[in-house]
Protein backbone atom coordinates (compact mmCIF):
# COMPACT_ATOMS: atom_id res chain seq x y z
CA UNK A 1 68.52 86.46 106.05
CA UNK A 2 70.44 84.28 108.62
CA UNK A 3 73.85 86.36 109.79
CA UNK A 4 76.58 85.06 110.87
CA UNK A 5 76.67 85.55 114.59
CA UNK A 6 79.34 85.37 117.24
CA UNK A 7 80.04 82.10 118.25
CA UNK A 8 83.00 80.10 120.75
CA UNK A 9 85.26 78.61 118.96
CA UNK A 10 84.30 74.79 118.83
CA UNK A 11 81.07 76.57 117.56
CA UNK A 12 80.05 75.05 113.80
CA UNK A 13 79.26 78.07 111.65
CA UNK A 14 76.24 78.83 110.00
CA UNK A 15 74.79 76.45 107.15
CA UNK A 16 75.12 78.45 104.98
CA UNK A 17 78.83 78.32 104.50
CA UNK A 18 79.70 75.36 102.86
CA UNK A 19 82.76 75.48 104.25
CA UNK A 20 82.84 76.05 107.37
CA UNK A 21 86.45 76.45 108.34
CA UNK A 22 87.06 79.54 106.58
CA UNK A 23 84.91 81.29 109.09
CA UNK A 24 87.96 82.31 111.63
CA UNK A 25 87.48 85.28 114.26
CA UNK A 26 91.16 84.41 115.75
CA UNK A 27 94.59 86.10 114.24
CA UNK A 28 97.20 84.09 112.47
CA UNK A 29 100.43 84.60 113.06
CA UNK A 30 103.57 82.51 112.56
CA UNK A 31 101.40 79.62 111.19
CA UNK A 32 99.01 79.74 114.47
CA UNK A 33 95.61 81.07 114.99
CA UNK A 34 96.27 83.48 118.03
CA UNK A 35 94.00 85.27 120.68
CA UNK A 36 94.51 88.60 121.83
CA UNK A 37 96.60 88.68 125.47
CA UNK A 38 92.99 88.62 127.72
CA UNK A 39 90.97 87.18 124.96
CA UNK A 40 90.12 90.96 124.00
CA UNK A 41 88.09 91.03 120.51
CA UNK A 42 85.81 93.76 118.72
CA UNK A 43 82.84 93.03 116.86
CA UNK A 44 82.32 92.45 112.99
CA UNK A 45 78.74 93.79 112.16
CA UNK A 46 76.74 93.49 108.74
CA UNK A 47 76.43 96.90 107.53
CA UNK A 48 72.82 96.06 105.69
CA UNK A 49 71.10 94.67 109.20
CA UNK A 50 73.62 95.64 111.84
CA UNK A 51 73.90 92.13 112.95
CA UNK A 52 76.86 90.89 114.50
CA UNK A 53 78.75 88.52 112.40
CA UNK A 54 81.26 87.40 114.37
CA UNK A 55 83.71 88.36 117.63
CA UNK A 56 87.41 89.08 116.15
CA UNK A 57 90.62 88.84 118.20
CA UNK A 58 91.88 92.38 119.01
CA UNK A 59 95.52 92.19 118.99
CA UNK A 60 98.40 94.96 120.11
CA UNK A 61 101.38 96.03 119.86
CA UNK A 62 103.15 92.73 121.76
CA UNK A 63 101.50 90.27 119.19
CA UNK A 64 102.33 92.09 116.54
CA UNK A 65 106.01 92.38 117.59
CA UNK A 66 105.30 88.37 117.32
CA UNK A 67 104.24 88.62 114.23
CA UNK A 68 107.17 90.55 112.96
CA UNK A 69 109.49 88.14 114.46
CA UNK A 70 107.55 85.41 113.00
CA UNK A 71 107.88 87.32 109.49
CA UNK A 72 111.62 87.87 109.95
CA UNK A 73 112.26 84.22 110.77
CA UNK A 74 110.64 83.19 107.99
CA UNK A 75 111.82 85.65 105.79
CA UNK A 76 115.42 83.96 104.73
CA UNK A 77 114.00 80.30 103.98
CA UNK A 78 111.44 81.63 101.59
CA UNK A 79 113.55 83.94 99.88
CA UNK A 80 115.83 81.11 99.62
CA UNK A 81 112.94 79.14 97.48
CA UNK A 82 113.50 78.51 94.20
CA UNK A 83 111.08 80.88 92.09
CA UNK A 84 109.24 78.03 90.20
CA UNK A 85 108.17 77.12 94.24
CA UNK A 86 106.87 80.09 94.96
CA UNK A 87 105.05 80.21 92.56
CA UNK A 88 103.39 76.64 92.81
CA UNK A 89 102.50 77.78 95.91
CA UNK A 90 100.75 81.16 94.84
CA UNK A 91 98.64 78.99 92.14
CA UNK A 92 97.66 76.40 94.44
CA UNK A 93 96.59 79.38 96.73
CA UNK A 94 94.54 81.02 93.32
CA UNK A 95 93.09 77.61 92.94
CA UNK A 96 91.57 77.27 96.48
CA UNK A 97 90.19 80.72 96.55
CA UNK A 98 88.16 80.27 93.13
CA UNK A 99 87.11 76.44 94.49
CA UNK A 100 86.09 78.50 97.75
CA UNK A 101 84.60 81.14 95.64
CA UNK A 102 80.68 81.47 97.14
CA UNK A 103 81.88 81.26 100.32
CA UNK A 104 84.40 83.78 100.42
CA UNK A 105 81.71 85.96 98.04
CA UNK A 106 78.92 85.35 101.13
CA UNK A 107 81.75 86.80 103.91
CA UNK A 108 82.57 89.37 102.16
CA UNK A 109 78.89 90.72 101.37
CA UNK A 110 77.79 90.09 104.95
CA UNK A 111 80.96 92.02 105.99
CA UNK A 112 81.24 94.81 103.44
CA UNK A 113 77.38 95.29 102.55
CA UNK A 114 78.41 95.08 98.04
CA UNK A 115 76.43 92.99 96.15
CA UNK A 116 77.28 89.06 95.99
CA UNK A 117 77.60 89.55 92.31
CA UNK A 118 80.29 92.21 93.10
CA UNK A 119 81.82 90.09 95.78
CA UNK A 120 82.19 87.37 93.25
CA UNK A 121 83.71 89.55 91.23
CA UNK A 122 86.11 91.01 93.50
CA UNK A 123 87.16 86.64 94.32
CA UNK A 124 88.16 86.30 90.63
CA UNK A 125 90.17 89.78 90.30
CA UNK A 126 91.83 88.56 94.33
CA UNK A 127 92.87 85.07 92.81
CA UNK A 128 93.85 86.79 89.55
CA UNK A 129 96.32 88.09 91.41
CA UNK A 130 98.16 85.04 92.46
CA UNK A 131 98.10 83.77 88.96
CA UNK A 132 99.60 86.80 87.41
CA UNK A 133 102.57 86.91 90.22
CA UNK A 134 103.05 83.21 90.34
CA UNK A 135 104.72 83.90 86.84
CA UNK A 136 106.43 86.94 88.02
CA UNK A 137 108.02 85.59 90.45
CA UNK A 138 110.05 83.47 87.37
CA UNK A 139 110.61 86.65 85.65
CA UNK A 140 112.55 88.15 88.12
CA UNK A 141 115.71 88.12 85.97
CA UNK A 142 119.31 89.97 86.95
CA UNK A 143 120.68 92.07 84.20
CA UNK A 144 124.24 92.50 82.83
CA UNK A 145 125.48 95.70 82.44
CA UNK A 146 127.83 96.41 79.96
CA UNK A 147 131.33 97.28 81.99
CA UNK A 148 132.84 100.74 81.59
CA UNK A 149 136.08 99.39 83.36
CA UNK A 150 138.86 97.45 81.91
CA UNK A 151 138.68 93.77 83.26
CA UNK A 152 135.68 93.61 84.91
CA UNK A 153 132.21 91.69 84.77
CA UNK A 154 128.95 94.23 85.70
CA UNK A 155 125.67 92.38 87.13
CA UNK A 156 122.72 94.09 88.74
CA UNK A 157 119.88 91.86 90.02
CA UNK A 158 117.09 91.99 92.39
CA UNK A 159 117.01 90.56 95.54
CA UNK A 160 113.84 90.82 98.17
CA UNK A 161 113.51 93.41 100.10
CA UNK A 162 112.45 92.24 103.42
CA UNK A 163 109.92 91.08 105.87
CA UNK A 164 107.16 93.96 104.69
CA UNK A 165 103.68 95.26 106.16
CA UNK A 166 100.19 95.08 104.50
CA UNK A 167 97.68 97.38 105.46
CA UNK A 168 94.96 96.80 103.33
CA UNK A 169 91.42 98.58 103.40
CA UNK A 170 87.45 98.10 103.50
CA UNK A 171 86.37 98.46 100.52
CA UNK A 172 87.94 95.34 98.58
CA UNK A 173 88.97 93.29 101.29
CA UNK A 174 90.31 90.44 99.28
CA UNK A 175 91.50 92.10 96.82
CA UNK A 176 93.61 94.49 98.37
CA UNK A 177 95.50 91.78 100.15
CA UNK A 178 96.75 89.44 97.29
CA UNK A 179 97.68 92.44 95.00
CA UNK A 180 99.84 93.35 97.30
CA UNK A 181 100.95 89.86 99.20
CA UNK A 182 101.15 88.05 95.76
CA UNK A 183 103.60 90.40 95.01
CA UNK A 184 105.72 90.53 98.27
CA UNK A 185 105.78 86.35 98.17
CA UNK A 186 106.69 86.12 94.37
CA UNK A 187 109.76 88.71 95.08
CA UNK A 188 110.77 86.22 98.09
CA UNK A 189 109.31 88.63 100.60
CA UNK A 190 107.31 87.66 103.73
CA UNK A 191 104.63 89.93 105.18
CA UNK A 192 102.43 90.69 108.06
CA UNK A 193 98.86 92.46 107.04
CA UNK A 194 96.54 94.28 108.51
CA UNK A 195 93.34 94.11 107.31
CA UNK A 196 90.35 96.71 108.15
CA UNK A 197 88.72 96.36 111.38
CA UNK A 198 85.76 96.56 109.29
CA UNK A 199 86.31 93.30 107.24
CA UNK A 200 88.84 91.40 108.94
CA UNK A 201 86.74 87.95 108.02
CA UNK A 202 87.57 87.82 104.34
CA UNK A 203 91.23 88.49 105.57
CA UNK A 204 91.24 85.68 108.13
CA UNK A 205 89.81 83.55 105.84
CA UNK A 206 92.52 84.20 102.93
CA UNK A 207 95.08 83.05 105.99
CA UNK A 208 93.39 79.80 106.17
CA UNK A 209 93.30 79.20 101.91
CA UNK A 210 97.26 80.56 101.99
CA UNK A 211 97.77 77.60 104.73
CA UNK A 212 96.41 75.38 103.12
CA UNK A 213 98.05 75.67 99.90
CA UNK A 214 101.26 75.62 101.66
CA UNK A 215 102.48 79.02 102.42
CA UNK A 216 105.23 78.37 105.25
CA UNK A 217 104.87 79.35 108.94
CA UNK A 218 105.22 83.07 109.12
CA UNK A 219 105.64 83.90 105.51
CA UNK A 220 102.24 85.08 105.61
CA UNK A 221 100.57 86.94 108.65
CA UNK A 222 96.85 88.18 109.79
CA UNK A 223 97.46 91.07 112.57
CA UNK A 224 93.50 91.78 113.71
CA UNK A 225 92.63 94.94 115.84
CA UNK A 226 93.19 98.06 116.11
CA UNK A 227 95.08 100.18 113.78
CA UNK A 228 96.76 102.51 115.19
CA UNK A 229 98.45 100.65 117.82
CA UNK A 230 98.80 97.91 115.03
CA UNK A 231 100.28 100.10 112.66
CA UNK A 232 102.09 102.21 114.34
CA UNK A 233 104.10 99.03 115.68
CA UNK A 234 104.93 97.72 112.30
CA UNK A 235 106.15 101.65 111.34
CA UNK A 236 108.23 102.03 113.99
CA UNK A 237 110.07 98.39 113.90
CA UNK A 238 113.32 98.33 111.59
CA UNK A 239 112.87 94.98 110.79
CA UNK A 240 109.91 95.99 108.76
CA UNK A 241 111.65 97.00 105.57
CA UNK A 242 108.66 98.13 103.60
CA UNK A 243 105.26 99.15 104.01
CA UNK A 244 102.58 99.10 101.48
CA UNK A 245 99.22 100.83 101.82
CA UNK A 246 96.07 101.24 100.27
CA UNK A 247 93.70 103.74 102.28
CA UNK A 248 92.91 107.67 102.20
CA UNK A 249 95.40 110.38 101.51
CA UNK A 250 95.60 111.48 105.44
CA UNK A 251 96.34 108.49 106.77
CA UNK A 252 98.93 107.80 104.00
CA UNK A 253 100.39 110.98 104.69
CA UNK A 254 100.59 109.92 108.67
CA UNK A 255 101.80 106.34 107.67
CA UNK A 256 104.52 108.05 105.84
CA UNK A 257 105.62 109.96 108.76
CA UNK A 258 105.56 107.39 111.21
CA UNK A 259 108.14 104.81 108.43
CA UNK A 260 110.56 107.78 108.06
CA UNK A 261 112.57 107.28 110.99
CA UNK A 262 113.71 104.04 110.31
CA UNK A 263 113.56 104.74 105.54
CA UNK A 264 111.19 102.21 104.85
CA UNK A 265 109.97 102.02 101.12
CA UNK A 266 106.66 102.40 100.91
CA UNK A 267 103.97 101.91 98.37
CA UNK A 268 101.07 104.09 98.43
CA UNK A 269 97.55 103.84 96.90
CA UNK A 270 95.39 106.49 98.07
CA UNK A 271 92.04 108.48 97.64
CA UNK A 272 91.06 109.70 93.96
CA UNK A 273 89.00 112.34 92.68
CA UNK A 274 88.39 110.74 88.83
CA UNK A 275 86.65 113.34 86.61
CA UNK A 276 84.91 111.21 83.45
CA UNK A 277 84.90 113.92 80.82
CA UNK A 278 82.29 113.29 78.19
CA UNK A 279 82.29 115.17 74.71
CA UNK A 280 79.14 115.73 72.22
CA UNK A 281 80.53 113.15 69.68
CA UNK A 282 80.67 110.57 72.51
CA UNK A 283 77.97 107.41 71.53
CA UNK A 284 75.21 108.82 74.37
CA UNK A 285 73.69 105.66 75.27
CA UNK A 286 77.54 103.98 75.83
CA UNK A 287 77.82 107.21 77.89
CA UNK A 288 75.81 106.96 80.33
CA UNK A 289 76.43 102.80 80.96
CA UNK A 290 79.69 103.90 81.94
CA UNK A 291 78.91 106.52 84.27
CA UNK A 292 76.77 104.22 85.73
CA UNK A 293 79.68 101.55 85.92
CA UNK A 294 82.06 104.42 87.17
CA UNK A 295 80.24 106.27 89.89
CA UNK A 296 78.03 103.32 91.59
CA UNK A 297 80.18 100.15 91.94
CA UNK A 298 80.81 99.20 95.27
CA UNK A 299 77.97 101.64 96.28
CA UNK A 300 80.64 104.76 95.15
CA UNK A 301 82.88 103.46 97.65
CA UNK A 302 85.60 103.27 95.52
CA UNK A 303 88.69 105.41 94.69
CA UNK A 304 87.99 105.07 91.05
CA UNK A 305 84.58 105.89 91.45
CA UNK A 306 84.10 109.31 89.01
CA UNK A 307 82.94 111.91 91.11
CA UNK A 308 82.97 114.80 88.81
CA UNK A 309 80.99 114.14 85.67
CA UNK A 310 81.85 116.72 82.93
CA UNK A 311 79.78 117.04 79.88
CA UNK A 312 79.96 119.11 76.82
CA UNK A 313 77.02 121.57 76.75
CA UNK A 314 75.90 120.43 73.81
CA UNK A 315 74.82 116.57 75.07
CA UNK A 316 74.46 117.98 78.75
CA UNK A 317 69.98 117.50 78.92
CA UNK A 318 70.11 114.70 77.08
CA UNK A 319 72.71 113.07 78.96
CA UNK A 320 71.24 114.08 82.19
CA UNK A 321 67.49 112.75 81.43
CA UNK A 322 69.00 109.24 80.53
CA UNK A 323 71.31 109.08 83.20
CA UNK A 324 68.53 110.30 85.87
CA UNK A 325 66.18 107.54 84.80
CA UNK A 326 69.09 104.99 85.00
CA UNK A 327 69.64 106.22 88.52
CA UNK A 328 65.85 106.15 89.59
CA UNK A 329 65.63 102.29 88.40
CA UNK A 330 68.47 101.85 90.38
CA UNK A 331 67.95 98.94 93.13
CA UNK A 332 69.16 99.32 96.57
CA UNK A 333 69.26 96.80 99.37
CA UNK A 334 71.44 94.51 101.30
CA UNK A 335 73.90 92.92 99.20
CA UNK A 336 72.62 89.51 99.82
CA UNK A 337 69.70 90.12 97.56
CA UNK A 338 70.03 89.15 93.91
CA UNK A 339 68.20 91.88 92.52
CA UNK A 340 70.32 94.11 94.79
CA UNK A 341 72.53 96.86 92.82
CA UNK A 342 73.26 99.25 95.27
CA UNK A 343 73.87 98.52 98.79
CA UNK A 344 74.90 100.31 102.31
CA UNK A 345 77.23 102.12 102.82
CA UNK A 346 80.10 100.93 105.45
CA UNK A 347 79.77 102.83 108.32
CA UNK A 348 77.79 105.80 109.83
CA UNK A 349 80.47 108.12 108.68
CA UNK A 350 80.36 107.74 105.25
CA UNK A 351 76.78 108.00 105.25
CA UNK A 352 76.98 111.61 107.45
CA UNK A 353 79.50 112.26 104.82
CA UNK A 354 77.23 111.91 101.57
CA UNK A 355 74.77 113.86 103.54
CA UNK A 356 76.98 116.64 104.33
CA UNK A 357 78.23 116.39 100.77
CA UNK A 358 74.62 116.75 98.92
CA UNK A 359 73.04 119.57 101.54
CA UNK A 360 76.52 121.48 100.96
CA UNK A 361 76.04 121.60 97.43
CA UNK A 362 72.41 122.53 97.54
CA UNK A 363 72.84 125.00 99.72
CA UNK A 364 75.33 126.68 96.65
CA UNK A 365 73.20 126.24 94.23
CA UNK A 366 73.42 122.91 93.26
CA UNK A 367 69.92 121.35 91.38
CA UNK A 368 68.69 118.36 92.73
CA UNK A 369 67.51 115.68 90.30
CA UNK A 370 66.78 112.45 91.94
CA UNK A 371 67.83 111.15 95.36
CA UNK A 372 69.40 113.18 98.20
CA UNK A 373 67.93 111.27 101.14
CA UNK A 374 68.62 108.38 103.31
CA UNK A 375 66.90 105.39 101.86
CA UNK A 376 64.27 103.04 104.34
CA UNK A 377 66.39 100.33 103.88
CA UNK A 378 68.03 101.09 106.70
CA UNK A 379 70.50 103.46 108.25
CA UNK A 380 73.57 102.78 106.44
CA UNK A 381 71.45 103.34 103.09
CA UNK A 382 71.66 106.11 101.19
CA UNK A 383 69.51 106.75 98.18
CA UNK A 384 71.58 106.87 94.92
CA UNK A 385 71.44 110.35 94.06
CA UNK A 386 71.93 112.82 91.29
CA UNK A 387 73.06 116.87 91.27
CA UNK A 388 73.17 118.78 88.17
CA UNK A 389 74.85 122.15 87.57
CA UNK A 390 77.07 121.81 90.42
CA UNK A 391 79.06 125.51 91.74
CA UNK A 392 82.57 125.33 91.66
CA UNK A 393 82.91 126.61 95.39
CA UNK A 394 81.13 123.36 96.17
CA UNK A 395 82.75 120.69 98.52
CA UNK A 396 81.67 118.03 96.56
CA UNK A 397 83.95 119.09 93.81
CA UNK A 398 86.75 119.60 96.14
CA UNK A 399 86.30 116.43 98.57
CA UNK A 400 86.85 112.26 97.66
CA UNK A 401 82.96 111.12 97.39
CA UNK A 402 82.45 107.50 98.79
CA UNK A 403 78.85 107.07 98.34
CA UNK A 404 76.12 106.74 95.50
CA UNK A 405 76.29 110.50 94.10
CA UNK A 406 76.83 111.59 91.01
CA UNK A 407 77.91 114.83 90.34
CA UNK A 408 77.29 116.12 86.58
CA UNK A 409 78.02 119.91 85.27
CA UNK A 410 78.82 121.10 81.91
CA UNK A 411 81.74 122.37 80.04
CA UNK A 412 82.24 124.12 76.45
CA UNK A 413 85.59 123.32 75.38
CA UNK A 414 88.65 120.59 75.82
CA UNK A 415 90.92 123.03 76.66
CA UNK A 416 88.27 123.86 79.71
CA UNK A 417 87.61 120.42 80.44
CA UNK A 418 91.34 119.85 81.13
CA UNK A 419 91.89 122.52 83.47
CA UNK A 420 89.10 121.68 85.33
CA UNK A 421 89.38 117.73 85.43
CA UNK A 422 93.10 118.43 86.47
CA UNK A 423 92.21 121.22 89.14
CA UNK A 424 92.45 118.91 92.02
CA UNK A 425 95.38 117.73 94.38
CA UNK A 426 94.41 114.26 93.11
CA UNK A 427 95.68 112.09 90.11
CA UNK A 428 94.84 108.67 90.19
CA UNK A 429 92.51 107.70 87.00
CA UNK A 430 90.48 109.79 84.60
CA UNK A 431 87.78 108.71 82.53
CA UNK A 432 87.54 110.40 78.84
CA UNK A 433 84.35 109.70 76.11
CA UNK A 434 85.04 110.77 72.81
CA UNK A 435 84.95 109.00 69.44
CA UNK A 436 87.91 111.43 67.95
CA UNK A 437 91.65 109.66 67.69
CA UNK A 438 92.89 112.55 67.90
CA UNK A 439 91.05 113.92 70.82
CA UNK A 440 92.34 110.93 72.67
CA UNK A 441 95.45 111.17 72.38
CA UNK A 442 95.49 114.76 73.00
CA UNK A 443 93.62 113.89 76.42
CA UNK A 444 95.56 111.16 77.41
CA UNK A 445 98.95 112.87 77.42
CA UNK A 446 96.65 116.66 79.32
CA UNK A 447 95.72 114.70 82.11
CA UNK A 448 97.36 113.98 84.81
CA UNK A 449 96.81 111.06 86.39
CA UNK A 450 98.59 107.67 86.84
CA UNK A 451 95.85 105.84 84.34
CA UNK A 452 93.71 107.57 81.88
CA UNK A 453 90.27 105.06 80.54
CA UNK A 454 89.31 105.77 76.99
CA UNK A 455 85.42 104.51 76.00
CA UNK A 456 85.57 102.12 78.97
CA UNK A 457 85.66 101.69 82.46
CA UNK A 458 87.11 98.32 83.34
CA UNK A 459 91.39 99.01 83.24
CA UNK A 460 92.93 97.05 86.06
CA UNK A 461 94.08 93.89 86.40
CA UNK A 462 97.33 91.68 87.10
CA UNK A 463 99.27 93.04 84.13
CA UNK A 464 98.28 96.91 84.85
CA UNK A 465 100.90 99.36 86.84
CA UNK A 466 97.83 100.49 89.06
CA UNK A 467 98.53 103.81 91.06
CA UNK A 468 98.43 107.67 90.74
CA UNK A 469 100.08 111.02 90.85
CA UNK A 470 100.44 113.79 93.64
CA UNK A 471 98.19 113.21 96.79
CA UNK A 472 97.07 110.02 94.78
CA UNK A 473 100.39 108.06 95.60
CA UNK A 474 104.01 106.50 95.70
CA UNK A 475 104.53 103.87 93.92
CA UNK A 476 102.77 101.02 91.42
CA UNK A 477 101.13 97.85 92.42
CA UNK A 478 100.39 95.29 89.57
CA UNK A 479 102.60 94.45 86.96
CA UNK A 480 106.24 94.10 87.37
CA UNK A 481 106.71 97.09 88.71
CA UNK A 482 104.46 95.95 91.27
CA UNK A 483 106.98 93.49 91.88
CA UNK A 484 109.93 95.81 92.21
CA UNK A 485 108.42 97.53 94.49
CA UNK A 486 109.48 94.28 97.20
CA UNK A 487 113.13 94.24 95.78
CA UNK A 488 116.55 96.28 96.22
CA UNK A 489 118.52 96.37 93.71
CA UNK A 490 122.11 94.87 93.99
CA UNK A 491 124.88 95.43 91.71
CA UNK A 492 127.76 93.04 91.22
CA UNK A 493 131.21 94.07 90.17
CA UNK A 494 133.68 91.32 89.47
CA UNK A 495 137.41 91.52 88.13
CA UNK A 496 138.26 89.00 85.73
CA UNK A 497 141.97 90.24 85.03
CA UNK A 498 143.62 88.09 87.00
């Protein structure tokens, strides 16, 4: 395979990009590509090879105060914009990024290590996004209220919040960012985003498909470097009015601190802990394609990923045999490879992490049934692994797993399988397999977390309210609620006595 490799700037990329322009390692901010104040940059690596991909532009706290000011003088025209503009403007962007789509697949797998089939993907759920908030952003409607008070004429209506923040994660790097910027733009919003230092490319490149489809000057900003100086900037600075984030429970929880001071809203997606609860009258075969589907996407590197399988004693061997041999044919590799299924992990700490994980859970008792090793492809693999009869005291049960392990024990009865699935701090989706009505609707309305999947594992999309309950989350992104969360509300009181 032929990396991408750091290169100056009037250096033509690599072949293999068809287009080559959407290869940037600079920031964009205010409608400019910008260097970091000394030229300082970090390095973007492929996770399969360790390669260097490209040199990215390390910015801090003084550009990003430019980039705020960039966002808040931007912020009035485009709010001004008539909806149906907006939105134009948010299709045209959709368009590009599906007509781009191989390319922007090909960065993303050299960046994030998934599988280009999952990258591609991941580019048609991204530009779904635009779509679905291009006709939001028409939607937007005020409201009359009917007037308690003699004489008078009762309005409420939304109006944009604000210049707003972006800080958007590794694992879906495209996604992550038009989810939440589709929204911010269709409420009349302008934002500044701060994409992973991990995959800033597929970031950078979204900045050059957003100026090209005519996205103003500072409506829509790429901060690059690193995070907590970053971050920290665009928490402390008032003119920041919201803050949306998508990342892991501790940082939210630091985020949150940092925004109080100056009563930010914020919108939080952060880690999960799905249980997929599987009962004997379950179809077994359709059982254990969705585990699959639900624990190994995205390598397990995902905060839907179910991490604590539950099945009823009466299916448990049967379900475990299948599901091992499904797990041993698994293929892993670097994601550039077509017959690639599983591929690395993103960073040496998620793979010490797994490890720590799996030897923890031995050590309790835990029965190992394929896996539990660090695969020869290379040292951010990790062989996609299965534990059976898992203790209760063990940290795998207790702890978010990002990697390829599955975790499978059994249970006897619903009322068991609820308080266990629902034993956990987390609440952001849970996955139940059962062919009873009833049962289903029992379960749904037990468990609690934001989004419950019945028979299925595919739920999100444009029109879902995606997000979760206690350490899971504040807030919804998706749907029109996703869009309120960029808006204040504003109600209008006029006297029509006179």
């Amino acid at each position: 395979m032929t990396a991408l490799r750091a290169r100056p700037a009037d250096h033509p990329a690599p072949p293999r990009l068809t287009d080559r322009a959407l290869l940037r390692e600079l920031a964009y901010v205010g409608g400019r590509w910008t260097a970091a104040a000394g030229a300082g940059t970090f390095a973007v690596t492929d996770p399969a090879t360790g390669d260097t991909l490209a040199h990215v532009a390390a910015l801090g706290a003084a550009e990003t105060g430019a980039a705020i000011a960039a966002a808040q003088a931007a912020f009035a025209p485009w709010r001004g914009r008539l909806p149906q503009e907006r939105a134009a403007i948010l299709r045209r962007w959709g368009d590009l990024m599906l007509a781009a789509r191989e390319d922007l697949a090909l960065l993303m797998t050299l960046e994030q290590g998934k599988p280009l089939a999952e990258s591609r993907g991941e580019i048609d759920y991204a530009a779904s996004f635009l779509d679905w908030f291009a006709g939001e952003a028409q939607r937007m409607n005020a409201e009359s209220v009917t007037s308690h008070l003699p004489g008078a004429e009762m309005l409420v209506r939304r109006e944009a919040l604000g210049p707003v923040a972006l800080v958007t994660p590794w694992n879906f790097p495209a996604a992550m960012i038009t989810r939440k910027a589709a929204a911010a733009l269709a409420a009349g919003c302008s934002c500044v985003v701060h994409p992973s230092s991990e995959t800033p490319l597929s970031a950078l490149a979204l900045a050059e498909l957003a100026e090209r489809a005519g996205v103003p000057a500072g409506v829509f900003n790429v901060v690059t470097g690193d995070a907590a100086i970053i971050v920290g900037t665009l928490s402390a600075d008032p003119r920041i009015r919201g803050l949306s984030f998508t990342g892991s429970t501790g940082i939210g929880q630091m985020i949150a601190a940092q925004c109080a001071p100056t009563m930010k809203r914020l919108v939080m997606e952060l880690g999960g802990h799905a249980p997929l609860i599987v009962f004997d009258d379950a179809d077994l075969d359709r059982a254990v394609d969705i585990a699959m589907d639900a624990k190994f996407a995205t390598s397990g590197q995902d905060c839907l990923a179910a991490n604590r399988i539950f099945v009823q004693r009466a299916i448990y061997p049967a379900f475990l045999d299948r599901f091992a041999a499904r797990i041993k044919a698994l293929r892993t590799g670097p994601g550039t490879d077509p017959a690639t299924q599983v591929g690395p992990l993103m960073h040496a700490r998620a793979v010490a992490k797994v490890a720590a994980q799996v030897t923890d859970a031995l050590a309790k008792g835990a029965r190992l049934v394929t896996g539990g090793t660090a695969h020869p492809a290379g040292p951010l693999f990790y062989a996609p692994t299965l534990l059976a009869d898992i203790p209760e005291d063990a940290d795998i049960l207790a702890e978010e797993t990002f990697g390829p392990v599955a975790a499978v024990l059994p249970f006897d009865t619903e009322a068991e399988a609820i308080a266990r699935a629902n034993a956990t701090d987390y609440g952001l989706v849970a996955y139940v397999l059962t062919e009873s009505g009833a049962r289903q609707q029992r379960m749904a309305r037990a468990l609690d977390f934001g989004m419950v999947a019945i028979n299925r594992v595919k739920i999100t999309g444009g029109p879902v309210p995606f997000g979760g309950w206690k350490h899971s989350g504040l807030g919804r992104e998706g749907s029109r609620h996703g869009l309120e969360a960029f808006t204040e509300l504003k109600y209008l009181c006029i006297d029509t006595a006179a």
